[in-house]
C-alpha atoms as a PDB file:
ATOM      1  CA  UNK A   1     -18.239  13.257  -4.612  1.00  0.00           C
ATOM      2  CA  UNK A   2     -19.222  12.888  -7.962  1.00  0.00           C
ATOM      3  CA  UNK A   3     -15.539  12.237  -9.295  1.00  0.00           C
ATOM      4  CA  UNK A   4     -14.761   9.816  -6.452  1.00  0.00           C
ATOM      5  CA  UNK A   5     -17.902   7.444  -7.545  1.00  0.00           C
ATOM      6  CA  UNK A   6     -16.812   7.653 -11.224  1.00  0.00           C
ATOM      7  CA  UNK A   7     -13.513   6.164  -9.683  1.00  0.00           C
ATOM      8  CA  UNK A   8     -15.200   3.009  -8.701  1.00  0.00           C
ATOM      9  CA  UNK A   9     -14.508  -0.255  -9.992  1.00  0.00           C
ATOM     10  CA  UNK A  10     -17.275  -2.106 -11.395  1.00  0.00           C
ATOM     11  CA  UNK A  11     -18.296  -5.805 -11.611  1.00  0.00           C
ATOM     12  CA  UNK A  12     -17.825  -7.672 -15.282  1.00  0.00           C
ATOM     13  CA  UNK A  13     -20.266 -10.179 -15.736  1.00  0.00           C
ATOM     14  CA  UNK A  14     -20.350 -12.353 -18.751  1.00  0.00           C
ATOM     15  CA  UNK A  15     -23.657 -14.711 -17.724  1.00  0.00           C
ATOM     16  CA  UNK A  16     -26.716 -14.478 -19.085  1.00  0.00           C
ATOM     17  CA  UNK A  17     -29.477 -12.390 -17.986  1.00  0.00           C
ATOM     18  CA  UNK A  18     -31.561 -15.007 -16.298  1.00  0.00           C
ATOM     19  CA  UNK A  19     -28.256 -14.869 -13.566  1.00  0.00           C
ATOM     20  CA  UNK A  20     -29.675 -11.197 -12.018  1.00  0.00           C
ATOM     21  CA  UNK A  21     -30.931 -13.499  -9.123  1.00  0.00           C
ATOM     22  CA  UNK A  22     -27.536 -13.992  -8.023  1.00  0.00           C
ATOM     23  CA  UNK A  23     -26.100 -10.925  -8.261  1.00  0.00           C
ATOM     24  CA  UNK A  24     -29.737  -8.968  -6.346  1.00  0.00           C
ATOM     25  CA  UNK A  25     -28.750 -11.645  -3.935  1.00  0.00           C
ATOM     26  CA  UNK A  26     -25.421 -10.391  -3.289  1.00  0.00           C
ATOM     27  CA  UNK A  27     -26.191  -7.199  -3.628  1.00  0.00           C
ATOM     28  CA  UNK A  28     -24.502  -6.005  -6.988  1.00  0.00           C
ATOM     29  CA  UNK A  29     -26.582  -2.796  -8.450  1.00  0.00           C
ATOM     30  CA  UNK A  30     -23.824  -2.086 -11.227  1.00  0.00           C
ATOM     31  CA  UNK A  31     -22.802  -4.350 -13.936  1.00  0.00           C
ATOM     32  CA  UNK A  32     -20.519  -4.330 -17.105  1.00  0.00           C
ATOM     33  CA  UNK A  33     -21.604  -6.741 -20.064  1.00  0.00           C
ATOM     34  CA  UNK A  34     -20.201  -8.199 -23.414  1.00  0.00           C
ATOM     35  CA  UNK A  35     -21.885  -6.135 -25.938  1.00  0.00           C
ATOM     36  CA  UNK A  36     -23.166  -9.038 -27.013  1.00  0.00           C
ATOM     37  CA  UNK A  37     -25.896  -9.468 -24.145  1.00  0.00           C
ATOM     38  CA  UNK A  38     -26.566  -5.808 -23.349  1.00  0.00           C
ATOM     39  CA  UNK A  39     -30.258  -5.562 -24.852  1.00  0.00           C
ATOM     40  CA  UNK A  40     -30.800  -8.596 -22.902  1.00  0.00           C
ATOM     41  CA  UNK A  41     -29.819  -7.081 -19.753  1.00  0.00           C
ATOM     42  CA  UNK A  42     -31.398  -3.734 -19.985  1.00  0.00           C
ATOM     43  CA  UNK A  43     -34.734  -5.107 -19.230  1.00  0.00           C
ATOM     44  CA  UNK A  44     -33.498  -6.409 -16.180  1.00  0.00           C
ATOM     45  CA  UNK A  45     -35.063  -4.441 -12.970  1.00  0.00           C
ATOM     46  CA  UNK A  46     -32.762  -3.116 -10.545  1.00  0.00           C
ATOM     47  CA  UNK A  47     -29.598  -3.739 -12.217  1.00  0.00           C
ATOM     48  CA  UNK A  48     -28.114  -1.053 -14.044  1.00  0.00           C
ATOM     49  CA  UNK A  49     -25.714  -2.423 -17.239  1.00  0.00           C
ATOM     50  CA  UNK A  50     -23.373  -1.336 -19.581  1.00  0.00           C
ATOM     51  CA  UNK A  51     -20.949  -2.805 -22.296  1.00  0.00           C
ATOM     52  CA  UNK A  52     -17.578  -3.340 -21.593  1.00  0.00           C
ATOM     53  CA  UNK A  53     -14.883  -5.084 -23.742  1.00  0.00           C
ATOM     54  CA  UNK A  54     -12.230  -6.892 -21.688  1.00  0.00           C
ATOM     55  CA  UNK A  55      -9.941  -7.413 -24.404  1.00  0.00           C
ATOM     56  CA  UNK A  56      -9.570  -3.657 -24.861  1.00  0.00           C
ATOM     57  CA  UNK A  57      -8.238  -3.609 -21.104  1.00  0.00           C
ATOM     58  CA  UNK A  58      -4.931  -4.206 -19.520  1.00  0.00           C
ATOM     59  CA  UNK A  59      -4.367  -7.159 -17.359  1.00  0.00           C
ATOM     60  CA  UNK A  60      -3.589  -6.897 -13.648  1.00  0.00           C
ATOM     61  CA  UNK A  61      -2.491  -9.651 -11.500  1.00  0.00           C
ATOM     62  CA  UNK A  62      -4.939 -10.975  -8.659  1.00  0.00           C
ATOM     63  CA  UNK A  63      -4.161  -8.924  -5.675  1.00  0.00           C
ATOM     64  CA  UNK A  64      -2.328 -11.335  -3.418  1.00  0.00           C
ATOM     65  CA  UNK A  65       0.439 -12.099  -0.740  1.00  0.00           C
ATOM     66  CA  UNK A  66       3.208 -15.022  -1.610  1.00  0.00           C
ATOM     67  CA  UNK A  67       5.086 -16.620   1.354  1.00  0.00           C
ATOM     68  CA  UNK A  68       8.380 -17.687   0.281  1.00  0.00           C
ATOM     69  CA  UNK A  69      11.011 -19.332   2.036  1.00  0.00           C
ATOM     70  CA  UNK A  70      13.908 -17.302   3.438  1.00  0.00           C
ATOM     71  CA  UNK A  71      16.748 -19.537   3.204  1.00  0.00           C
ATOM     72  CA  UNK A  72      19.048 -17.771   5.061  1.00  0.00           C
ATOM     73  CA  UNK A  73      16.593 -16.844   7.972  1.00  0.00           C
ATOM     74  CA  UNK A  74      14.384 -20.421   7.806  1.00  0.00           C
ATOM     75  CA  UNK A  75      11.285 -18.236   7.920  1.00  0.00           C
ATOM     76  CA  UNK A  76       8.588 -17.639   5.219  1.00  0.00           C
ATOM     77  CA  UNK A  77       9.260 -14.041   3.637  1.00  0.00           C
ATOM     78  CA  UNK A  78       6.312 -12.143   1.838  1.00  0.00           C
ATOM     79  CA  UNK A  79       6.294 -11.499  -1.611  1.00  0.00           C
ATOM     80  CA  UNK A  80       3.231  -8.772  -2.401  1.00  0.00           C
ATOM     81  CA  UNK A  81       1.787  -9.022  -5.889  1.00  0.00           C
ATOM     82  CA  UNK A  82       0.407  -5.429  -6.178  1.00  0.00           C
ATOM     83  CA  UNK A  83      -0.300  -2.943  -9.286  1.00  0.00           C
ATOM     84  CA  UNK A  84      -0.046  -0.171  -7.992  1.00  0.00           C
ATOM     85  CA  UNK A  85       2.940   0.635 -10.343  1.00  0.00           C
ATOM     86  CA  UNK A  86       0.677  -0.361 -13.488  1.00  0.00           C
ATOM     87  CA  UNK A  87      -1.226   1.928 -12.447  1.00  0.00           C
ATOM     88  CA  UNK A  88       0.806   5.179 -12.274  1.00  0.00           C
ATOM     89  CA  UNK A  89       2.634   3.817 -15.141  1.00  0.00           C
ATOM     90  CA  UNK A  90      -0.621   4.402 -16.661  1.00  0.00           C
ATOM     91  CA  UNK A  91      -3.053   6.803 -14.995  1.00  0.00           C
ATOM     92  CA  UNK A  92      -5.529   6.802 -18.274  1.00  0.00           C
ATOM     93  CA  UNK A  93      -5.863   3.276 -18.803  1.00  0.00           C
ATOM     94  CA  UNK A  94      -8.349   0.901 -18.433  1.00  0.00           C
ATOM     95  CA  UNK A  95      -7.667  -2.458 -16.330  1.00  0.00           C
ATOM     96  CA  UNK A  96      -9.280  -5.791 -15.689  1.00  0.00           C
ATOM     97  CA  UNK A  97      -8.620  -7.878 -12.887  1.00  0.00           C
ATOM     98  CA  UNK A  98     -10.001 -12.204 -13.149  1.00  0.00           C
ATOM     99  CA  UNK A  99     -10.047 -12.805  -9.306  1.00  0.00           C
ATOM    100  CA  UNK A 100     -11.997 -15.123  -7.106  1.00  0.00           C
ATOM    101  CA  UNK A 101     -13.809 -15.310  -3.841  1.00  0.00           C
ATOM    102  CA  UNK A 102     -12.523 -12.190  -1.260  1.00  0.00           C
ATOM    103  CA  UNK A 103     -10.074 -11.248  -3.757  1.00  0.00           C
ATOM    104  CA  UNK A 104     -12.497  -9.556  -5.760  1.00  0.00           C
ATOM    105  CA  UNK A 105     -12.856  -7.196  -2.116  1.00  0.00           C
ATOM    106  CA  UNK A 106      -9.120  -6.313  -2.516  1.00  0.00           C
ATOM    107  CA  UNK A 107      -9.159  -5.742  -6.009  1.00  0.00           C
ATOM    108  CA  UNK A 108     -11.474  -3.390  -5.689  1.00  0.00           C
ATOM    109  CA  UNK A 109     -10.383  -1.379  -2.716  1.00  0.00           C
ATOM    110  CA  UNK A 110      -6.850  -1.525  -5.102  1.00  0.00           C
ATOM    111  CA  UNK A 111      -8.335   0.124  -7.829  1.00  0.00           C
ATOM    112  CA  UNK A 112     -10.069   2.467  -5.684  1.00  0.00           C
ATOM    113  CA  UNK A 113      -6.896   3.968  -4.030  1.00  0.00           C
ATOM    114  CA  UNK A 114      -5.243   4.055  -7.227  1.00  0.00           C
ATOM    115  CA  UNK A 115      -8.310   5.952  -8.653  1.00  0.00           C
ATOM    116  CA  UNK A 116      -7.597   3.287 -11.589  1.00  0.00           C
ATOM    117  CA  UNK A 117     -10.509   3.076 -14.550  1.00  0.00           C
ATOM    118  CA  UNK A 118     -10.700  -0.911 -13.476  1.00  0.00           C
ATOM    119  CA  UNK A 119     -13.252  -3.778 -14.074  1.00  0.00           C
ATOM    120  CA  UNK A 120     -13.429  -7.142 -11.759  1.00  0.00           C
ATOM    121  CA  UNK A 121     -14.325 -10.302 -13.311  1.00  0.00           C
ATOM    122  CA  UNK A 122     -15.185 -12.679 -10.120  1.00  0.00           C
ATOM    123  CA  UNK A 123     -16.848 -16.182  -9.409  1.00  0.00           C
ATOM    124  CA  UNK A 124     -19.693 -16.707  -7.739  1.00  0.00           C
ATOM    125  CA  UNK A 125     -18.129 -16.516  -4.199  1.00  0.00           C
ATOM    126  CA  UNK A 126     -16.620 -12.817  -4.941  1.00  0.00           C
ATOM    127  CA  UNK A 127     -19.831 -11.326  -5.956  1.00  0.00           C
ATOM    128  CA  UNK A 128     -20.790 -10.808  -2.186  1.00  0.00           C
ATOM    129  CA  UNK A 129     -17.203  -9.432  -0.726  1.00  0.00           C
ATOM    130  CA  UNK A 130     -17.274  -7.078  -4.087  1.00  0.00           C
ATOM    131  CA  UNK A 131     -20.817  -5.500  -3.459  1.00  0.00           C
ATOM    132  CA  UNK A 132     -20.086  -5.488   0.406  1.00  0.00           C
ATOM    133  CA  UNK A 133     -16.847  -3.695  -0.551  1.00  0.00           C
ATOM    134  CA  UNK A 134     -18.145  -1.462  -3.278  1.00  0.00           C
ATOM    135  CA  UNK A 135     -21.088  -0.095  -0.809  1.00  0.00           C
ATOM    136  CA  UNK A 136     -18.298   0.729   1.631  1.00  0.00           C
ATOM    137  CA  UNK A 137     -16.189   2.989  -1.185  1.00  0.00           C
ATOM    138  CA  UNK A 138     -19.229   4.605  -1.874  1.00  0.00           C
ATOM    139  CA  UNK A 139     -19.337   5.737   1.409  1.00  0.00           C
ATOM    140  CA  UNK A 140     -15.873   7.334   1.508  1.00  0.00           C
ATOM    141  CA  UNK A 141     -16.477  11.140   0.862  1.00  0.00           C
ATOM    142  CA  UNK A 142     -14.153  14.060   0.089  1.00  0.00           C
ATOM    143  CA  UNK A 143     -12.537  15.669  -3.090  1.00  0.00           C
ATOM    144  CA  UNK A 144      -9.187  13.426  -4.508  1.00  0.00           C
ATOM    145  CA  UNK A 145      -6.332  15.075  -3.506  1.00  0.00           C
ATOM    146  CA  UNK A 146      -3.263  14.741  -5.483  1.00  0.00           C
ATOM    147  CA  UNK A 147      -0.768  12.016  -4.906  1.00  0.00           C
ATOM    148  CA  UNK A 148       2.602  12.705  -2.363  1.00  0.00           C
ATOM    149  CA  UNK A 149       5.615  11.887  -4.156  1.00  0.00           C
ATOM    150  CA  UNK A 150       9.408  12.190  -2.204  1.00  0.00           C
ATOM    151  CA  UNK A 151      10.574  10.601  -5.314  1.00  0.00           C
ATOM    152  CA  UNK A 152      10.980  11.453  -9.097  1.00  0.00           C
ATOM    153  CA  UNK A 153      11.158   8.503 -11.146  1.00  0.00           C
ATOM    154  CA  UNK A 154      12.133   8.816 -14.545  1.00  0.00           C
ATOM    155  CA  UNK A 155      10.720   5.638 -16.418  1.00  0.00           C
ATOM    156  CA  UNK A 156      12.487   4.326 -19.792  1.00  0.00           C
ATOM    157  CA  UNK A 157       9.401   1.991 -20.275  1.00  0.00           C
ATOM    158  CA  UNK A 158      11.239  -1.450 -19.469  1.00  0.00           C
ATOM    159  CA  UNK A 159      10.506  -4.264 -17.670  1.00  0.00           C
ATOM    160  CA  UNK A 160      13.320  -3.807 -15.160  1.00  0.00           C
ATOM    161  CA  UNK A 161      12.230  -0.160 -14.655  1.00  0.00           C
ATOM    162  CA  UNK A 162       8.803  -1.553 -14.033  1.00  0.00           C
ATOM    163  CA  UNK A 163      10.131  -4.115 -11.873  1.00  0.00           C
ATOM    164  CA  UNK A 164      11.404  -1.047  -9.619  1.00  0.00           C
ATOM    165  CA  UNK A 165       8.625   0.726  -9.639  1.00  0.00           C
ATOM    166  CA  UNK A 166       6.541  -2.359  -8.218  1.00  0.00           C
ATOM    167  CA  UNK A 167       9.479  -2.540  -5.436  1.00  0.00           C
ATOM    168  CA  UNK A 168       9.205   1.183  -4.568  1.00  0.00           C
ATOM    169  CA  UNK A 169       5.391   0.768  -4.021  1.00  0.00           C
ATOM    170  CA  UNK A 170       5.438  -2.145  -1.918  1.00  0.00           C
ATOM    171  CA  UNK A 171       8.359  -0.655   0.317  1.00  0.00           C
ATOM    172  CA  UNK A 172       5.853   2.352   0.541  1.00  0.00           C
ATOM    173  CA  UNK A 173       8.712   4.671  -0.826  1.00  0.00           C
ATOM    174  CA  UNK A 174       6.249   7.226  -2.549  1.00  0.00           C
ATOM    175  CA  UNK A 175       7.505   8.852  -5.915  1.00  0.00           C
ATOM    176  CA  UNK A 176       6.190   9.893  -9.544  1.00  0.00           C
ATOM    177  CA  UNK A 177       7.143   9.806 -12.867  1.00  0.00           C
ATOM    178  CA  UNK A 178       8.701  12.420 -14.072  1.00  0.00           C
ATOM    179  CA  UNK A 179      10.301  13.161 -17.882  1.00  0.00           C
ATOM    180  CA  UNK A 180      13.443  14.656 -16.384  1.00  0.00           C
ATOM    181  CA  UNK A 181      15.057  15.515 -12.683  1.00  0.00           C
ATOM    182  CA  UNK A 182      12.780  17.648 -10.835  1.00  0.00           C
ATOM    183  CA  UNK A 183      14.089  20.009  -8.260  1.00  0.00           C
ATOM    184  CA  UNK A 184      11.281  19.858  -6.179  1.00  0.00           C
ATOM    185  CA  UNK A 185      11.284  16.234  -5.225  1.00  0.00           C
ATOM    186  CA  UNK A 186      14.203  14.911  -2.542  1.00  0.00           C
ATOM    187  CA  UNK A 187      15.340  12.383  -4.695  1.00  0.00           C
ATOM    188  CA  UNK A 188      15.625  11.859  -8.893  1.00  0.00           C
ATOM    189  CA  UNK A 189      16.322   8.465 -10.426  1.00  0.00           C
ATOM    190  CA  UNK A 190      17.279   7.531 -13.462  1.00  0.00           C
ATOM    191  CA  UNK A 191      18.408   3.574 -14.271  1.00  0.00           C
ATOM    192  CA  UNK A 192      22.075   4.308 -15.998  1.00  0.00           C
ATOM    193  CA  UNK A 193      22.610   7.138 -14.069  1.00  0.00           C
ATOM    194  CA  UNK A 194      25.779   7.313 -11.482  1.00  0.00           C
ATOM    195  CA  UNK A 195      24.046   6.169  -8.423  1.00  0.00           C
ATOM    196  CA  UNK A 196      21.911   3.794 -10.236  1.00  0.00           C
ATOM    197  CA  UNK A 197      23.961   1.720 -12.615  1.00  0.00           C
ATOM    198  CA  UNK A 198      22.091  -0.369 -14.984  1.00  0.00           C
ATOM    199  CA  UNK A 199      23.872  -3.516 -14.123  1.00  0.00           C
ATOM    200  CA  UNK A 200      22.343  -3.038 -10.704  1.00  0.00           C
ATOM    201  CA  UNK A 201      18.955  -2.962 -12.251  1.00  0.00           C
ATOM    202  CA  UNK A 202      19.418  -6.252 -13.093  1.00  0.00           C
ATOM    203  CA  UNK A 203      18.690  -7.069  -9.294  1.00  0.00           C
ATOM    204  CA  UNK A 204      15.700  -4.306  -8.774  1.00  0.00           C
ATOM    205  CA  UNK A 205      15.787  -4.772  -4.924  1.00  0.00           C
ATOM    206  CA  UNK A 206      19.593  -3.594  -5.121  1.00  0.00           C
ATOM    207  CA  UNK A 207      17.978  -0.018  -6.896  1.00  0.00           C
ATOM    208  CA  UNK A 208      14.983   0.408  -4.610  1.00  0.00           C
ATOM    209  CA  UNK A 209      17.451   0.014  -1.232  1.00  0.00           C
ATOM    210  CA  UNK A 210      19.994   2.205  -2.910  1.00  0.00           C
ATOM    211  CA  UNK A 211      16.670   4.818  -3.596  1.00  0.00           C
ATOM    212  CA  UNK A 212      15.817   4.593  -0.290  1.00  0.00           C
ATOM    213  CA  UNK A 213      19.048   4.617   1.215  1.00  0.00           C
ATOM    214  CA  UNK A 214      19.535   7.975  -0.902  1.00  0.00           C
ATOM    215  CA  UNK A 215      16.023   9.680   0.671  1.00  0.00           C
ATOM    216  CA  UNK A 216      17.114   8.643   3.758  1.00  0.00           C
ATOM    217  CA  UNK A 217      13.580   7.328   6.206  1.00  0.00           C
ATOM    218  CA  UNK A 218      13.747  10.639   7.982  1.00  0.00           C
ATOM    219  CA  UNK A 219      12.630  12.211   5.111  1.00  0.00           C
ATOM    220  CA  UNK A 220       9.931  10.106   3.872  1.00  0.00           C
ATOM    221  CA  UNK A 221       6.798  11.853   3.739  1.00  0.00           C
ATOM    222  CA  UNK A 222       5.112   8.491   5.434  1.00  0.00           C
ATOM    223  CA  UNK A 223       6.222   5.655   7.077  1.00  0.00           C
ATOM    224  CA  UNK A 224       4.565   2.450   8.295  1.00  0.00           C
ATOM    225  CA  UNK A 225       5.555   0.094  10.943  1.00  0.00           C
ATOM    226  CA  UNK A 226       4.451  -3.228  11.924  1.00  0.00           C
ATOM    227  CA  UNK A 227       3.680  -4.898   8.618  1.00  0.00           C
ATOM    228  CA  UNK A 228       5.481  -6.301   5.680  1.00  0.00           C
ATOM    229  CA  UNK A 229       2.075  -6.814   3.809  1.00  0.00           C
ATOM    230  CA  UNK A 230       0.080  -3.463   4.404  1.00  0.00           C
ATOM    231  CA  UNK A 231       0.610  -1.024   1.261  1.00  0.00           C
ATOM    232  CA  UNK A 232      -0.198   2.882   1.396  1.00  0.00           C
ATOM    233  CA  UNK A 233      -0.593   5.579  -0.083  1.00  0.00           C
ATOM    234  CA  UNK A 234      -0.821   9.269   0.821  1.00  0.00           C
ATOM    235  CA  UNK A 235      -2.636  12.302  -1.089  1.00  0.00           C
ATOM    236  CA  UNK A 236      -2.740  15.568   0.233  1.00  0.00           C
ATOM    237  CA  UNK A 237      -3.625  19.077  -0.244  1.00  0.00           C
ATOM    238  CA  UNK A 238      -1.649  22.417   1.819  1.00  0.00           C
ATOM    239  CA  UNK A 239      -4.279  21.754   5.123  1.00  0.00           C
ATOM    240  CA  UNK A 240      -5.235  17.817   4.735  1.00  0.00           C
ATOM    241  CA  UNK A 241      -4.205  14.433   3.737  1.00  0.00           C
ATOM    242  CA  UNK A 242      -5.764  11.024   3.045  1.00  0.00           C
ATOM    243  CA  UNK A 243      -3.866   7.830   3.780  1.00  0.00           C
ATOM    244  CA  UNK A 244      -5.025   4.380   2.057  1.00  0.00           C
ATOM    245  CA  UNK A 245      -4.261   1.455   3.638  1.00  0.00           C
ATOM    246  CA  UNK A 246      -4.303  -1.625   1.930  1.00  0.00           C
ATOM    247  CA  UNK A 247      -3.909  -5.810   3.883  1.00  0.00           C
ATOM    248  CA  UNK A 248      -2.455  -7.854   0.572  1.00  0.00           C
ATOM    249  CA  UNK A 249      -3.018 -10.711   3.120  1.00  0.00           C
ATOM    250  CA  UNK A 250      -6.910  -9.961   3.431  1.00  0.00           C
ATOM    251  CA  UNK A 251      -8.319 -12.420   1.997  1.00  0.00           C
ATOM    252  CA  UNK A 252      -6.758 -15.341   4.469  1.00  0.00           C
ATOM    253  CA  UNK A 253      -5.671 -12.965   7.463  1.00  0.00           C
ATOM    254  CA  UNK A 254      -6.497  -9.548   9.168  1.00  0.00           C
ATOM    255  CA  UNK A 255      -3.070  -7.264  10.851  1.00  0.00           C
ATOM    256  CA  UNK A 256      -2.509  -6.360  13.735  1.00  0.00           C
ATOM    257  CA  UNK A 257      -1.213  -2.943  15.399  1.00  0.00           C
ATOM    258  CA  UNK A 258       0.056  -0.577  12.075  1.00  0.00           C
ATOM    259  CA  UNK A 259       1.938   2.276  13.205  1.00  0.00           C
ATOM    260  CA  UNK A 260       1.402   4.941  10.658  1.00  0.00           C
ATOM    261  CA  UNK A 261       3.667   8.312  10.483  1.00  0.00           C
ATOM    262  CA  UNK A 262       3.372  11.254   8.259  1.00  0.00           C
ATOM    263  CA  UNK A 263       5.220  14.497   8.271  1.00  0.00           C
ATOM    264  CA  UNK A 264       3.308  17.579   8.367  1.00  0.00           C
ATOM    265  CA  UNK A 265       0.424  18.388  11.886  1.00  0.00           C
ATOM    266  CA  UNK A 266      -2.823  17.105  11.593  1.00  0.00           C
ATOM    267  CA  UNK A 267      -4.644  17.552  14.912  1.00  0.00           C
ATOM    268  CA  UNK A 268      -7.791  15.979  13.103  1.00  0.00           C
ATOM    269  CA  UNK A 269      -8.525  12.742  11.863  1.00  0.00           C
ATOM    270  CA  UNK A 270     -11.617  10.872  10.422  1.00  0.00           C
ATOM    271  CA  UNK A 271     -11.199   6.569   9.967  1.00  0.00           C
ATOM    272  CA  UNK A 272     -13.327   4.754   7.529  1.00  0.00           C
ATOM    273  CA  UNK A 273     -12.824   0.790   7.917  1.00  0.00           C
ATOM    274  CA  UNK A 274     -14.272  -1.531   5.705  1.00  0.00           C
ATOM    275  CA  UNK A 275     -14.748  -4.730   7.592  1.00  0.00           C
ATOM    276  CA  UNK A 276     -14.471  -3.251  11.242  1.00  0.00           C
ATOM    277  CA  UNK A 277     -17.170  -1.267  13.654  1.00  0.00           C
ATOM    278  CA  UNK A 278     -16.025   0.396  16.951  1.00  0.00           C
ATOM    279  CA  UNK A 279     -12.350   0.528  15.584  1.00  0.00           C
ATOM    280  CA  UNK A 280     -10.614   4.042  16.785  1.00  0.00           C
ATOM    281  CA  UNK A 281      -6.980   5.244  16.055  1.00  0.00           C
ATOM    282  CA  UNK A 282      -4.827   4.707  19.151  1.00  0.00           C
ATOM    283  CA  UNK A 283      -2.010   6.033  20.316  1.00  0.00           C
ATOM    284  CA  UNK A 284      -2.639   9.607  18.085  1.00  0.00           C
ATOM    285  CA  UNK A 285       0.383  12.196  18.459  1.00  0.00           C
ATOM    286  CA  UNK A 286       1.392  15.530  16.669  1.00  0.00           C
ATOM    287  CA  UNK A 287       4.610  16.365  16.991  1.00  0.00           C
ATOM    288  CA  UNK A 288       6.247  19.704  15.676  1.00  0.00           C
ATOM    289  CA  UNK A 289       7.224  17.901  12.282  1.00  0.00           C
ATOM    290  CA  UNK A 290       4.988  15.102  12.491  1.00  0.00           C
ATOM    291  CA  UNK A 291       1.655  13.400  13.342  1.00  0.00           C
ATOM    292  CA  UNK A 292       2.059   9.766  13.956  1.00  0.00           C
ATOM    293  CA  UNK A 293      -1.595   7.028  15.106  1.00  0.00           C
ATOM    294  CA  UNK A 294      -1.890   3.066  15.366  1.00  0.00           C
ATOM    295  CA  UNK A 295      -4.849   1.406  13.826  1.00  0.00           C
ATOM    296  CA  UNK A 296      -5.732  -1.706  15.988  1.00  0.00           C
ATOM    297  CA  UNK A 297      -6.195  -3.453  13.055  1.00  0.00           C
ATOM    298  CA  UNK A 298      -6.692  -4.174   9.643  1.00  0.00           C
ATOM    299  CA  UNK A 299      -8.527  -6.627   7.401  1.00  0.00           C
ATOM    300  CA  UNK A 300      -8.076  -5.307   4.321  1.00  0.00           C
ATOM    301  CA  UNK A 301      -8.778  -1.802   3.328  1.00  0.00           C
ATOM    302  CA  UNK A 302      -8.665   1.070   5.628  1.00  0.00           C
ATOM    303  CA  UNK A 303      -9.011   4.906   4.358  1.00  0.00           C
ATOM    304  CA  UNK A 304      -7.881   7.984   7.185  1.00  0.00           C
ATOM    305  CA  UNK A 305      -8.144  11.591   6.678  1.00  0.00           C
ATOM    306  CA  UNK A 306      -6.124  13.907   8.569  1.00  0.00           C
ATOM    307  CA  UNK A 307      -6.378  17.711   8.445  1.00  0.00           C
ATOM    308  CA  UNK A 308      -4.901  20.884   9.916  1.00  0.00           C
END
């Protein structure tokens, strides 16, 4: 419990003290200051603050979902801006996300699933889908498991390579860096290697089908169906597993009907839904190699635990 609420993001608040109004209002307990007005904000009551230096922090993109036009098929195609990768690229860092109004929500429930060291800047309209979403990660209880990885990515610290590992997250194709080829993974890739040229890296979509293509979807340790926009990962231990669920589109538009499947028999599940009440897993079937459910819905972060 304890190592899951250090996990939490926190809210970055560069206003003056007399602003605690607004934040008790939305319900923010937890702060992070310049340095500059810490003093003043320790004699605030019921706000507890700390110093935080944002220039010391990485960068992250606002957690969003693009619609692009697909030429070819006249229909608008969805480009996910996730950091995941930045994330795993860096599991020690520290991150800062500027984000405004329900972004602030996803940001959050990002950072939590990535167990990412992360601080939210937000306007005033984030401040109450940020407390509303960090009261609903404190609920979330259970010891992190480690991540599930089919994959062993060996990372030469470029921008294309990065560019891959952003397209391996958002097709859900679940891997971890590694320094050379492990033997225990199902698939090893290296850019310049036979099967993944480095002129092909100079399209990254090219390398992430070929990767996929080479793991083959029978093998994947978790699949989803039903949404281009949904993003998840998987952690698990020998007798459970914890799937994270994240909408990139929740902060305009909830989805519908997500067929999840992961290998491995879990007779038992537990749902926590942020957003939702009265929301049960439908459908929910263990097969001899698999266990496979459908969440009704999803608005923008959903957390399921399975075990033996």
């Amino acid at each position: 419990m304890l190592l899951l609420l250090a996990a939490l993001p926190a809210l970055f608040w560069d206003g003056a003290a007399d602003t605690a109004p607004a934040l008790r209002d939305a319900g923010i307990k937890q702060i992070l200051v310049p340095a500059a007005r810490l003093a003043s904000w320790k004699s605030v009551g019921g706000i507890a603050a700390e110093a935080a230096d944002p220039q010391s922090a990485v960068k992250v993109l606002p957690p969003t979902v693009n619609y692009r036009m697909n030429v070819a098929a006249a229909t608008s195609s969805p480009w996910i801006v996730a950091n995941g990768w930045r994330f795993i690229r860096r599991p020690v860092g520290r991150f800062y996300y500027d984000v405004t109004g329900k972004q602030a929500a996803l940001a959050a429930a990002e950072a939590f699933c990535y167990g990412a060291n992360a601080m939210i800047r937000t306007d005033a309209a984030g401040l109450k889908p940020l407390a509303e979403m960090l009261d609903f990660l404190r609920t979330i209880t259970g010891e992190p498991l480690p991540p599930v990885a089919d994959i062993g990515y060996i990372d030469d610290g470029s921008p294309a390579s990065g560019e891959v590992m952003n397209l391996l997250v958002r097709d859900n194709l679940l891997f971890q860096l590694v320094a050379s080829p492990d033997r225990r993974l199902k698939v090893n890739v290296k850019l310049g290697a036979k099967e993944y040229p480095l002129e092909d890296a100079k399209n990254p979509g090219t390398v992430a089908h070929a990767v996929r293509f080479n793991l083959t979807d029978e093998k994947r340790s978790m699949r989803i169906y039903g949404s281009q926009v949904v993003v998840a990962r998987l952690t698990a231990s020998p007798s459970r597993a914890r799937i994270h669920l994240l909408n990139y589109a929740g902060a305009s538009r909830k989805v519908d009907g997500i067929r999840v499947r992961v290998l491995g028999q879990y007779p038992k599940h537990q749902l926590w839904l942020a957003e939702g009440t009265g929301v049960e897993l439908l459908d929910y079937t263990v097969e001899p190699d698999a266990t496979e459910f459908t969440l009704p819905e999803l608005k923008t972060y959903a957390v399921v635990d399975l075990s033996r």
